[in-house]
Each structure stands twice: as C-alpha cells, then as structure tokens.
C-alpha atoms as a PDB file:
ATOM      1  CA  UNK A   1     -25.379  37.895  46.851  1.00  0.00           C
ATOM      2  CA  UNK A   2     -23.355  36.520  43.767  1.00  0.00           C
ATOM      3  CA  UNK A   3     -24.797  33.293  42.224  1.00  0.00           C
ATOM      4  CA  UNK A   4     -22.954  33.075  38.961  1.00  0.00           C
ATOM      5  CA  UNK A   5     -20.100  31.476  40.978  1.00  0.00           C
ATOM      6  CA  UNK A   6     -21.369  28.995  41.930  1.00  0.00           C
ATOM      7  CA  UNK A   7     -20.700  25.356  40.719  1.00  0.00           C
ATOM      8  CA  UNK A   8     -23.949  23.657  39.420  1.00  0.00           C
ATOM      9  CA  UNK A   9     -22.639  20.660  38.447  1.00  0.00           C
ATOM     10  CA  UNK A  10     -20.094  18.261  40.434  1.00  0.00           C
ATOM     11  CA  UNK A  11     -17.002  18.126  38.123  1.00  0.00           C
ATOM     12  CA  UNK A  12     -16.560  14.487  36.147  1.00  0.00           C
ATOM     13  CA  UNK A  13     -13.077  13.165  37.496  1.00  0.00           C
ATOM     14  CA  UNK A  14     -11.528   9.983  36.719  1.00  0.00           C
ATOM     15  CA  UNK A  15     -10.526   7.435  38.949  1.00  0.00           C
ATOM     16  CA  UNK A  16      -7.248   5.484  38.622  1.00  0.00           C
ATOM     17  CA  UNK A  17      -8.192   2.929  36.703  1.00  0.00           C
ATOM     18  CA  UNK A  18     -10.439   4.719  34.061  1.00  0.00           C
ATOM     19  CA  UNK A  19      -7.790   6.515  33.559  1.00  0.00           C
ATOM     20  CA  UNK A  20      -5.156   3.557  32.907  1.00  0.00           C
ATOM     21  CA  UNK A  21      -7.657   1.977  30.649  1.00  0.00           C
ATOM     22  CA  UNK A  22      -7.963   5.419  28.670  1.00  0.00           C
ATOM     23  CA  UNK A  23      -4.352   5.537  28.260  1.00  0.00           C
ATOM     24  CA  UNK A  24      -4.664   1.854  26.707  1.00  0.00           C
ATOM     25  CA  UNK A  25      -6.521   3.030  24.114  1.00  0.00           C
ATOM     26  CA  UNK A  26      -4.748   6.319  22.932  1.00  0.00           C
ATOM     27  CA  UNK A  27      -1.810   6.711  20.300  1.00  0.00           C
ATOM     28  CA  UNK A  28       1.591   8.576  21.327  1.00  0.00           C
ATOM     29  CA  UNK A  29       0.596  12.155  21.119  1.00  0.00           C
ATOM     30  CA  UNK A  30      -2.650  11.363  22.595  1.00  0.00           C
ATOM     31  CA  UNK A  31      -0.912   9.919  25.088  1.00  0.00           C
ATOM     32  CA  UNK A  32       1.812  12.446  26.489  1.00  0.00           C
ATOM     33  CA  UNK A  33      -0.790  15.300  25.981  1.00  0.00           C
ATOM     34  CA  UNK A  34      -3.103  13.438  28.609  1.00  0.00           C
ATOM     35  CA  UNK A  35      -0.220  12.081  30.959  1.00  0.00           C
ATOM     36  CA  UNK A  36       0.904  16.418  30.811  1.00  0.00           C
ATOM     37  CA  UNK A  37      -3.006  17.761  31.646  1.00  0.00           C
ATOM     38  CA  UNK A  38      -3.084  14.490  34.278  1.00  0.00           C
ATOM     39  CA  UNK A  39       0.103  15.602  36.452  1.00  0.00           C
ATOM     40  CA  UNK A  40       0.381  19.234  36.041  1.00  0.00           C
ATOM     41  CA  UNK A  41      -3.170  20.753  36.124  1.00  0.00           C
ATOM     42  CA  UNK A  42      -2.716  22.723  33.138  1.00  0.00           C
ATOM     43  CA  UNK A  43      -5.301  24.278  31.689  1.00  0.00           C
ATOM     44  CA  UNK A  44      -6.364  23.844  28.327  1.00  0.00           C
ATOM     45  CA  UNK A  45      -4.850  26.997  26.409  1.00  0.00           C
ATOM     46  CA  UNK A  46      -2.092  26.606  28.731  1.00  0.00           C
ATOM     47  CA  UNK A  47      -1.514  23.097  27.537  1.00  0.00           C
ATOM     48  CA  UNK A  48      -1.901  24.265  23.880  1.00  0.00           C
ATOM     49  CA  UNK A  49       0.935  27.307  24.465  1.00  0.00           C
ATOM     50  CA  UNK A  50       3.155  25.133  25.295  1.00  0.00           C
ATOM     51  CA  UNK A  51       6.557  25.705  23.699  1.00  0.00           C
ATOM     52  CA  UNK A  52       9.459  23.303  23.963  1.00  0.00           C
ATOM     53  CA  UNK A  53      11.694  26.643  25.389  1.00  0.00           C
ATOM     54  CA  UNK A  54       9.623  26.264  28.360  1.00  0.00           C
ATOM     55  CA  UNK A  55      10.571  22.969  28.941  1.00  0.00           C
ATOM     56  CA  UNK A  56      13.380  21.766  31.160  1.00  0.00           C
ATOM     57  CA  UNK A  57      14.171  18.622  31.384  1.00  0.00           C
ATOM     58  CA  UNK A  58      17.392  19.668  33.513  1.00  0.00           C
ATOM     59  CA  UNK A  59      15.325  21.065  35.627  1.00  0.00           C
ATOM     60  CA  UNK A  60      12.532  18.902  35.273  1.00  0.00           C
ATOM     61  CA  UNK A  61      10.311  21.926  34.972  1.00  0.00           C
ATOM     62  CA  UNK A  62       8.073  23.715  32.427  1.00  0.00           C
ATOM     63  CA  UNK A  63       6.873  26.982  32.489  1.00  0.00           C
ATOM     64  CA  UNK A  64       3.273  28.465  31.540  1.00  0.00           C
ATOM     65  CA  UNK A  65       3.837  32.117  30.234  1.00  0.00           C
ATOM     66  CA  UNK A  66       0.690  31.638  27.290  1.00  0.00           C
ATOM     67  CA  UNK A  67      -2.508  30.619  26.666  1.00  0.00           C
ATOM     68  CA  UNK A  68      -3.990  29.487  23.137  1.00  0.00           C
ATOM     69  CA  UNK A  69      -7.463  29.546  22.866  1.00  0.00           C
ATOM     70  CA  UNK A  70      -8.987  29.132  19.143  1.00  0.00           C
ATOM     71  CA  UNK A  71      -5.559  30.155  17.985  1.00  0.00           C
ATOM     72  CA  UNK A  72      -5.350  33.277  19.249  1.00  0.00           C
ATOM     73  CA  UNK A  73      -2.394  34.004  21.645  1.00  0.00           C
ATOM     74  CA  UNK A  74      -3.277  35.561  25.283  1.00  0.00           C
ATOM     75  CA  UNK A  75      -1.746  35.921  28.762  1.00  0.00           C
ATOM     76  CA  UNK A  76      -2.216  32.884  31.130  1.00  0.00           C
ATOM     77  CA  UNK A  77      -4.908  33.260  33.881  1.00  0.00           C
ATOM     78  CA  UNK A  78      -3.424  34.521  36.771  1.00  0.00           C
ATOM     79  CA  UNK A  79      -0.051  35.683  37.959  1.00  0.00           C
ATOM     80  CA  UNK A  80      -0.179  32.530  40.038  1.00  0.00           C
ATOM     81  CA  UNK A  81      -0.577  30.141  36.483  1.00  0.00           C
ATOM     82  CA  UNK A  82       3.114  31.775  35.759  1.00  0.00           C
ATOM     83  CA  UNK A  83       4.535  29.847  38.651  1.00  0.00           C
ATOM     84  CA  UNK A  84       7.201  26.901  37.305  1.00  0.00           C
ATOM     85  CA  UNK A  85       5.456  23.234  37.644  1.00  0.00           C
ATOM     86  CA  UNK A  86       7.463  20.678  37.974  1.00  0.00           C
ATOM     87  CA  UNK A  87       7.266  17.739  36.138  1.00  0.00           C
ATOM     88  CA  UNK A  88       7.701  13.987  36.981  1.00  0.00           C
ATOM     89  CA  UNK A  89      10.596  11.955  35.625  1.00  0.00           C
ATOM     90  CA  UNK A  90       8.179   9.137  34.647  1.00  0.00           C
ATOM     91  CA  UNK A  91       6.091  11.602  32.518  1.00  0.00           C
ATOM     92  CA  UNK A  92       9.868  13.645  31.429  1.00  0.00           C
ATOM     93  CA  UNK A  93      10.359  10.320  30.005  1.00  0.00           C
ATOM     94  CA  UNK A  94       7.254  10.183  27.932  1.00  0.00           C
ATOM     95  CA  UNK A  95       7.617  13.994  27.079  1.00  0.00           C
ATOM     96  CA  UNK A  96      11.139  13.258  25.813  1.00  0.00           C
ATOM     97  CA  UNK A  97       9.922  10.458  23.645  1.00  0.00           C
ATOM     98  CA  UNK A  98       7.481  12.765  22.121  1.00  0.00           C
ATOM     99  CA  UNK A  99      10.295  15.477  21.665  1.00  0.00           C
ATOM    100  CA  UNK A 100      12.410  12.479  19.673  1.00  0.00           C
ATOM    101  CA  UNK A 101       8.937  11.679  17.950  1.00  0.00           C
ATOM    102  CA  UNK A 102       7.618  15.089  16.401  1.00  0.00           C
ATOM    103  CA  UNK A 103       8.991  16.802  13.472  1.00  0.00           C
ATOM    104  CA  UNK A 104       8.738  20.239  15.478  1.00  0.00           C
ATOM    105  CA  UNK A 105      11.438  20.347  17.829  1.00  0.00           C
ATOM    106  CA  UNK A 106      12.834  24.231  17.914  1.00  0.00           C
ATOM    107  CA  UNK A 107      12.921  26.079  20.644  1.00  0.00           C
ATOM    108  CA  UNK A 108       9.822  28.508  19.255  1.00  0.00           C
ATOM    109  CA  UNK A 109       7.697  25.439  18.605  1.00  0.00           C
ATOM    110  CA  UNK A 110       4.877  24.671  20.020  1.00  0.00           C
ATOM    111  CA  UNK A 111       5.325  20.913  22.347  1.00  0.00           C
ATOM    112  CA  UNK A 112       1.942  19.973  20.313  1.00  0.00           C
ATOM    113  CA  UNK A 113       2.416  21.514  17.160  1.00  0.00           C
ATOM    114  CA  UNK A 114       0.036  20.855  14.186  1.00  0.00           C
ATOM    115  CA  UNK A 115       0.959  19.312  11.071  1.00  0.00           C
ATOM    116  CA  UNK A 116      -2.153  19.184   9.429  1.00  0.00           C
ATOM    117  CA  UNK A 117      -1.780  20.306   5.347  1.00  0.00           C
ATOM    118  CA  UNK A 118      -3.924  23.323   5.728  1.00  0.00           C
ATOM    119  CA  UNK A 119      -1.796  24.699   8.359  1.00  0.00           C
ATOM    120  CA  UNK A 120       0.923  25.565   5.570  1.00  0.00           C
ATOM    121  CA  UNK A 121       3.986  27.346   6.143  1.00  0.00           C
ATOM    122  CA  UNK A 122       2.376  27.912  10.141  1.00  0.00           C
ATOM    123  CA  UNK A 123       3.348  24.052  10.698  1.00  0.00           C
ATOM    124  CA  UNK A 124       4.929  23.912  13.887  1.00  0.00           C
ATOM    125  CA  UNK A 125       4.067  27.701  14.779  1.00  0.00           C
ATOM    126  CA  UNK A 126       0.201  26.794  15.933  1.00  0.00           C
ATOM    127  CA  UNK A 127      -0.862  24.191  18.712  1.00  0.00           C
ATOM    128  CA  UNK A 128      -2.964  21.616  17.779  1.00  0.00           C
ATOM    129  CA  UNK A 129      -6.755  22.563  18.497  1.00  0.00           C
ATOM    130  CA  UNK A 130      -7.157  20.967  21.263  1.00  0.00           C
ATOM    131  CA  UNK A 131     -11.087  20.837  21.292  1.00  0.00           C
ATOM    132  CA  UNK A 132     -11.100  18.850  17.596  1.00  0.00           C
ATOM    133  CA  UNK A 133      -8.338  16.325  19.310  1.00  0.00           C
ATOM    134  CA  UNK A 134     -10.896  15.416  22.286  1.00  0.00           C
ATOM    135  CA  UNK A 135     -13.692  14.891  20.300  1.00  0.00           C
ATOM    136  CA  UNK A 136     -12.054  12.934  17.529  1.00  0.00           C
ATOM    137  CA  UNK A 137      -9.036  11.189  19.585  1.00  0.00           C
ATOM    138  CA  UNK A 138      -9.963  11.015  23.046  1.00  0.00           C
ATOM    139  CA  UNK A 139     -13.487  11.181  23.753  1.00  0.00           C
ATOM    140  CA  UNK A 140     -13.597   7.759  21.318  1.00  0.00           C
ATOM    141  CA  UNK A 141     -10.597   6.286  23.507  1.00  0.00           C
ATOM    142  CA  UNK A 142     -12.868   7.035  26.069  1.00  0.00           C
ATOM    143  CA  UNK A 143     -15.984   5.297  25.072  1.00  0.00           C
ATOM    144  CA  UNK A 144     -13.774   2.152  23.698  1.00  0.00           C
ATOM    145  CA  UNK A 145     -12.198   1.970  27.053  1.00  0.00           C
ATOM    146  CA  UNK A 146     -15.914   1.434  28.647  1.00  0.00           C
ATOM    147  CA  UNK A 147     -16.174   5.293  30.195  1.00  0.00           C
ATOM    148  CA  UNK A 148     -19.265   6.532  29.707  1.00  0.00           C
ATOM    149  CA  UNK A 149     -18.486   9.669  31.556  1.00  0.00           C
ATOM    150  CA  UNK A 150     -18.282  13.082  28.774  1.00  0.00           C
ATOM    151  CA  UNK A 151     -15.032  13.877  29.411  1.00  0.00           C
ATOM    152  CA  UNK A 152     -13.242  17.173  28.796  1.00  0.00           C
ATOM    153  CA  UNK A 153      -9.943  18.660  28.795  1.00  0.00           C
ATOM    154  CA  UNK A 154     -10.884  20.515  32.638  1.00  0.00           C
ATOM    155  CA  UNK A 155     -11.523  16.440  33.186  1.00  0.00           C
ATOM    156  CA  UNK A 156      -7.869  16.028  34.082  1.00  0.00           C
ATOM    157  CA  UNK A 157      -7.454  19.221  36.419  1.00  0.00           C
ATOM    158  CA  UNK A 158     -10.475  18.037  38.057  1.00  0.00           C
ATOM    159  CA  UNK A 159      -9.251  14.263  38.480  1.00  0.00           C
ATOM    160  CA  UNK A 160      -5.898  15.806  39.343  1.00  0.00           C
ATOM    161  CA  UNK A 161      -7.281  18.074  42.366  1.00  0.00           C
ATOM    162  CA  UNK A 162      -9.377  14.722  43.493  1.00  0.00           C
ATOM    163  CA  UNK A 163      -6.487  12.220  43.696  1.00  0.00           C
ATOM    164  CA  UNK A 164      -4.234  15.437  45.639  1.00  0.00           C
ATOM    165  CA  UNK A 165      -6.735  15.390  47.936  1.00  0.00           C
ATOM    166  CA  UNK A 166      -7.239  12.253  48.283  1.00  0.00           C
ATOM    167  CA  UNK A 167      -3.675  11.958  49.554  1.00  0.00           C
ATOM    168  CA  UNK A 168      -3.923  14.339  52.160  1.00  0.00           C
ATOM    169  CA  UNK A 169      -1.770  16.832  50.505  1.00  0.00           C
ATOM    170  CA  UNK A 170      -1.415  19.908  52.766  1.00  0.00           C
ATOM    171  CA  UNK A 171      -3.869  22.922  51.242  1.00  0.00           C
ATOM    172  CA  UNK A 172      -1.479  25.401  50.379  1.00  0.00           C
ATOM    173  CA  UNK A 173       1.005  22.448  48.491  1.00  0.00           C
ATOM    174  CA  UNK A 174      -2.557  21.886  46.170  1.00  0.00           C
ATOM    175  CA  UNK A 175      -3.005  25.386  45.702  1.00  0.00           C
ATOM    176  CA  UNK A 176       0.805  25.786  44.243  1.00  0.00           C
ATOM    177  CA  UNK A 177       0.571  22.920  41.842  1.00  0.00           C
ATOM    178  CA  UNK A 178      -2.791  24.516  40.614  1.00  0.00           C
ATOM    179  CA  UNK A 179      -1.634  27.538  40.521  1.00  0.00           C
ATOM    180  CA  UNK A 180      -5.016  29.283  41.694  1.00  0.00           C
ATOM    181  CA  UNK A 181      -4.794  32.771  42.821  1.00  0.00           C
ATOM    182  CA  UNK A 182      -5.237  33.914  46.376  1.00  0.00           C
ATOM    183  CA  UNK A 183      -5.469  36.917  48.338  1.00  0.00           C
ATOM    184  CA  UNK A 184      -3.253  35.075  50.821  1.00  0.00           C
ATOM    185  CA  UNK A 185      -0.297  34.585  48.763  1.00  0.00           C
ATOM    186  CA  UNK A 186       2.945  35.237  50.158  1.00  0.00           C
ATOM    187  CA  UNK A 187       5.226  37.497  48.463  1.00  0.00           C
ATOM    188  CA  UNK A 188       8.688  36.681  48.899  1.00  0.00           C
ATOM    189  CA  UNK A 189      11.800  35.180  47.633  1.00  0.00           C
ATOM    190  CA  UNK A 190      10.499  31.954  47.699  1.00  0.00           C
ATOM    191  CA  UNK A 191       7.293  32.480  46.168  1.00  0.00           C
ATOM    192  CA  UNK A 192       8.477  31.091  42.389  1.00  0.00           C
ATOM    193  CA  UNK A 193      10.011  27.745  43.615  1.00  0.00           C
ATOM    194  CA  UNK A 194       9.339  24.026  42.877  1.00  0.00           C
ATOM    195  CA  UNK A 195       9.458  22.763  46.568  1.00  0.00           C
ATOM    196  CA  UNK A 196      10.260  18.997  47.300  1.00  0.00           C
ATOM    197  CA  UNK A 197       7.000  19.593  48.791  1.00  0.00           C
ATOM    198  CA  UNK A 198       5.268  20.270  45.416  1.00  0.00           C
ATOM    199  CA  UNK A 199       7.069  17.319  43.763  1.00  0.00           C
ATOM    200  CA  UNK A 200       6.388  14.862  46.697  1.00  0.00           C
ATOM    201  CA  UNK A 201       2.831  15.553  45.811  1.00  0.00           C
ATOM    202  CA  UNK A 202       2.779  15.245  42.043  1.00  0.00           C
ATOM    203  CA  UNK A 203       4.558  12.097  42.162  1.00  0.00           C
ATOM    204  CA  UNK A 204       2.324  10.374  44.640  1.00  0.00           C
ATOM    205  CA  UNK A 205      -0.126  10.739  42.025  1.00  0.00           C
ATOM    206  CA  UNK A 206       1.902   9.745  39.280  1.00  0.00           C
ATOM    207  CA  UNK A 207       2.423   6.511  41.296  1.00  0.00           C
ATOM    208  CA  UNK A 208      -0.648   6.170  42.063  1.00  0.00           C
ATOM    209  CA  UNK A 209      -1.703   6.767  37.562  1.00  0.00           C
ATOM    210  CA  UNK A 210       1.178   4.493  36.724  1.00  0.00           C
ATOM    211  CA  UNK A 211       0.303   0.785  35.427  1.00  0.00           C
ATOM    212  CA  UNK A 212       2.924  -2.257  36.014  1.00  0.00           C
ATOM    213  CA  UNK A 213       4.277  -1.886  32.965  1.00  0.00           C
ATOM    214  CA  UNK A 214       4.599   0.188  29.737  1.00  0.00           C
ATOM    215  CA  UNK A 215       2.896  -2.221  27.579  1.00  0.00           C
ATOM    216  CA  UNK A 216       0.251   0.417  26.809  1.00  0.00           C
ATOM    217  CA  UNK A 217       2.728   2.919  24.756  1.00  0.00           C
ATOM    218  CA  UNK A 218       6.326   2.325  22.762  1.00  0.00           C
ATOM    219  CA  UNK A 219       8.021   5.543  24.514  1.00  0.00           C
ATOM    220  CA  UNK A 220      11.489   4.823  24.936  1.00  0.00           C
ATOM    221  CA  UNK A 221      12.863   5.095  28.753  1.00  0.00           C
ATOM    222  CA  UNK A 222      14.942   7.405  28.546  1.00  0.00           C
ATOM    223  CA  UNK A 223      16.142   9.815  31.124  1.00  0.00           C
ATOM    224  CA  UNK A 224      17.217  13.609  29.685  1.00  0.00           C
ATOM    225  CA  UNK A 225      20.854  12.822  31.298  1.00  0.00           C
ATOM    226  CA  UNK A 226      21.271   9.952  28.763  1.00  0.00           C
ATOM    227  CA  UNK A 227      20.453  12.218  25.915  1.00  0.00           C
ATOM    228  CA  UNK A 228      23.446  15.222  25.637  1.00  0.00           C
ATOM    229  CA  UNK A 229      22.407  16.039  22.380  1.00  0.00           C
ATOM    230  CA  UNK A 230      18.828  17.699  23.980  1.00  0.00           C
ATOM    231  CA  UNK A 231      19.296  20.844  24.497  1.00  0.00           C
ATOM    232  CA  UNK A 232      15.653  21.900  25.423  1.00  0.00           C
ATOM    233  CA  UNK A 233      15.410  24.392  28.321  1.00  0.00           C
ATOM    234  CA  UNK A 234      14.152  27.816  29.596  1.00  0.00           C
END
C-alpha cells in the first residue's frame, strides 16, 4: 500500500477573524492578492499566472490557463484547475481597485506584476514571486496581527475548503470551486459553467470574511458597470 499520500500534518487554516485581523495589517496589493487566494482556492502558481485577459469583470469570472512557479511558465494542475471560477462582486471591487492602482494594466500583463528595478524591460511580463511576498509582506502582517500560526500561500485553499464545509456546501459544489480532479467527473455540456450553485457558495464565505466596514483598505467601491472605460475580459 501507498504511504506517500498520505497527509502527516493537519493543514493550518484560518478562522474568520484571524483572517480579518490579517487583512488589517496588509497594504493594497497585499491585500487583493489574499482576498483572490481566500475566495477562489487558487493555487499558488495559479495565482502568480494570473493575467488581467483572464479576468472578467462582465462576467465576474477569471480563468486559470497557467501556472508560475520560480518564473518559469507551466500548464495548470489538472484539466479540472482550467474550469472558470467565479469571482465575488465584493472582492471584483477590490480587484478593480487594484486594476486602477497598478501601472501594469494590458491585457498580456500579469494581475500581480513585478516592478522591482532588476526586473528591467520584463516589468509587467513576470508575476511577483510570490514566496519572497509571504515571507517579507505577509507572514509579518501575520505575526503583528497576533497569529502565531506559519502561514503559507496553500493557508488560504486550506481555510477556504474549511469555511465551505463548514457551511454545508453540497460535495460536488466544493469539488468545482477547487477544481480537484475526479474520476467521477461528468463530461458534458455543462461541465465548464459557473453555476448559481458555485457562486451561492463562494459568497457565503465572502460574507462570512467580510468586516462591517472597509476601514481596513482605501479601495474604491466601485462596481465594473460604473467603469465603461475597463475593458478587461477573456
């Protein structure tokens, strides 16, 4: 029998209001990258691929056809990671604020685009790395927020999963918005949509992450329907 599978450690998660008093303590960028992992499960080098012409704020959507891992370009996980993932108004707000915030705002840049000097002319054409922005950004917020959990970037997938559960989300919903593979999966016409089902979950636990009031962050509210000039979408 296999044994390398297995899990030998419980995952760290975050409860609701470690995670509130995190977001207290994090600038902008900091910010929308951790309210992104938070709601949509995406993986690390998933999160760092991001380009803004997978993002639809029509659609309220976003789309994860790359992984970046050390700066080097690869496929995403599965054929199930490829699936769209919807995305909350409440956090399309704070995306949008970061799209009116960065200087990187082409279709072929990267949502979280370095701008560091020895980057050069590749300014906006590589992600942040993610690792250096957890251990010198968040992992600090972290400890100044009273956390004394080691927190990761798989922190947020893991604290994700826990709160879907926690709300009694039906299996196969959790497995969609995760976008794990199964042998189970249903092929058919359906198979690639964002079901009300699927957004009913995700924004019980954005209600759920949300504080009283926006105090924490100066991200304009803004929804994408008040803004013709954006023309963002996939």
């Amino acid at each position: 029998m296999r044994q390398s599978a297995k899990r030998e450690q419980v995952p760290i998660v975050l409860d609701v209001a470690e995670f509130q008093r995190l977001l207290g303590e994090l600038q902008l960028r900091e910010r929308v990258l951790v309210w992104v992992s938070m709601t949509t499960g995406l993986r690390r080098g998933e999160l760092a691929g991001l380009k803004w012409s997978d993002v639809s704020f029509e659609k309220l959507t976003m789309n994860s056809v790359r992984s970046v891992v050390d700066q080097k370009v690869g496929k995403v996980k599965t054929e199930a990671s490829k699936k769209p993932i919807p995305i909350d108004p409440y956090v399309a707000q704070d995306l949008l604020g970061w799209y009116h915030t960065t200087k990187y705002v082409r279709p072929d840049d990267y949502v979280f685009a370095t701008d560091a000097a020895r980057a050069g002319k590749l300014r906006g054409k590589q992600p942040l790395w993610l690792a250096k922005v957890m251990q010198y950004h968040i992992q600090p917020a972290a400890k100044r927020a009273g956390i004394s959990k080691t927190i990761g970037w798989h922190t947020f997938r893991h604290s994700y999963t826990t709160l879907l559960h926690a709300n009694g989300e039906d299996i196969k919903v959790v497995q969609e918005l995760l976008r794990h593979g199964s042998a189970k999966v249903t092929m058919d016409v359906y198979a690639q949509a964002v079901t009300q089902a699927k957004r009913t979950a995700q924004r019980r636990v954005v209600a759920s992450l949300r504080s009283e009031t926006r105090s924490q962050g100066c991200v304009p509210k803004m929804s994408p329907a008040q803004d013709p000039g954006l023309t963002v979408s996939h």
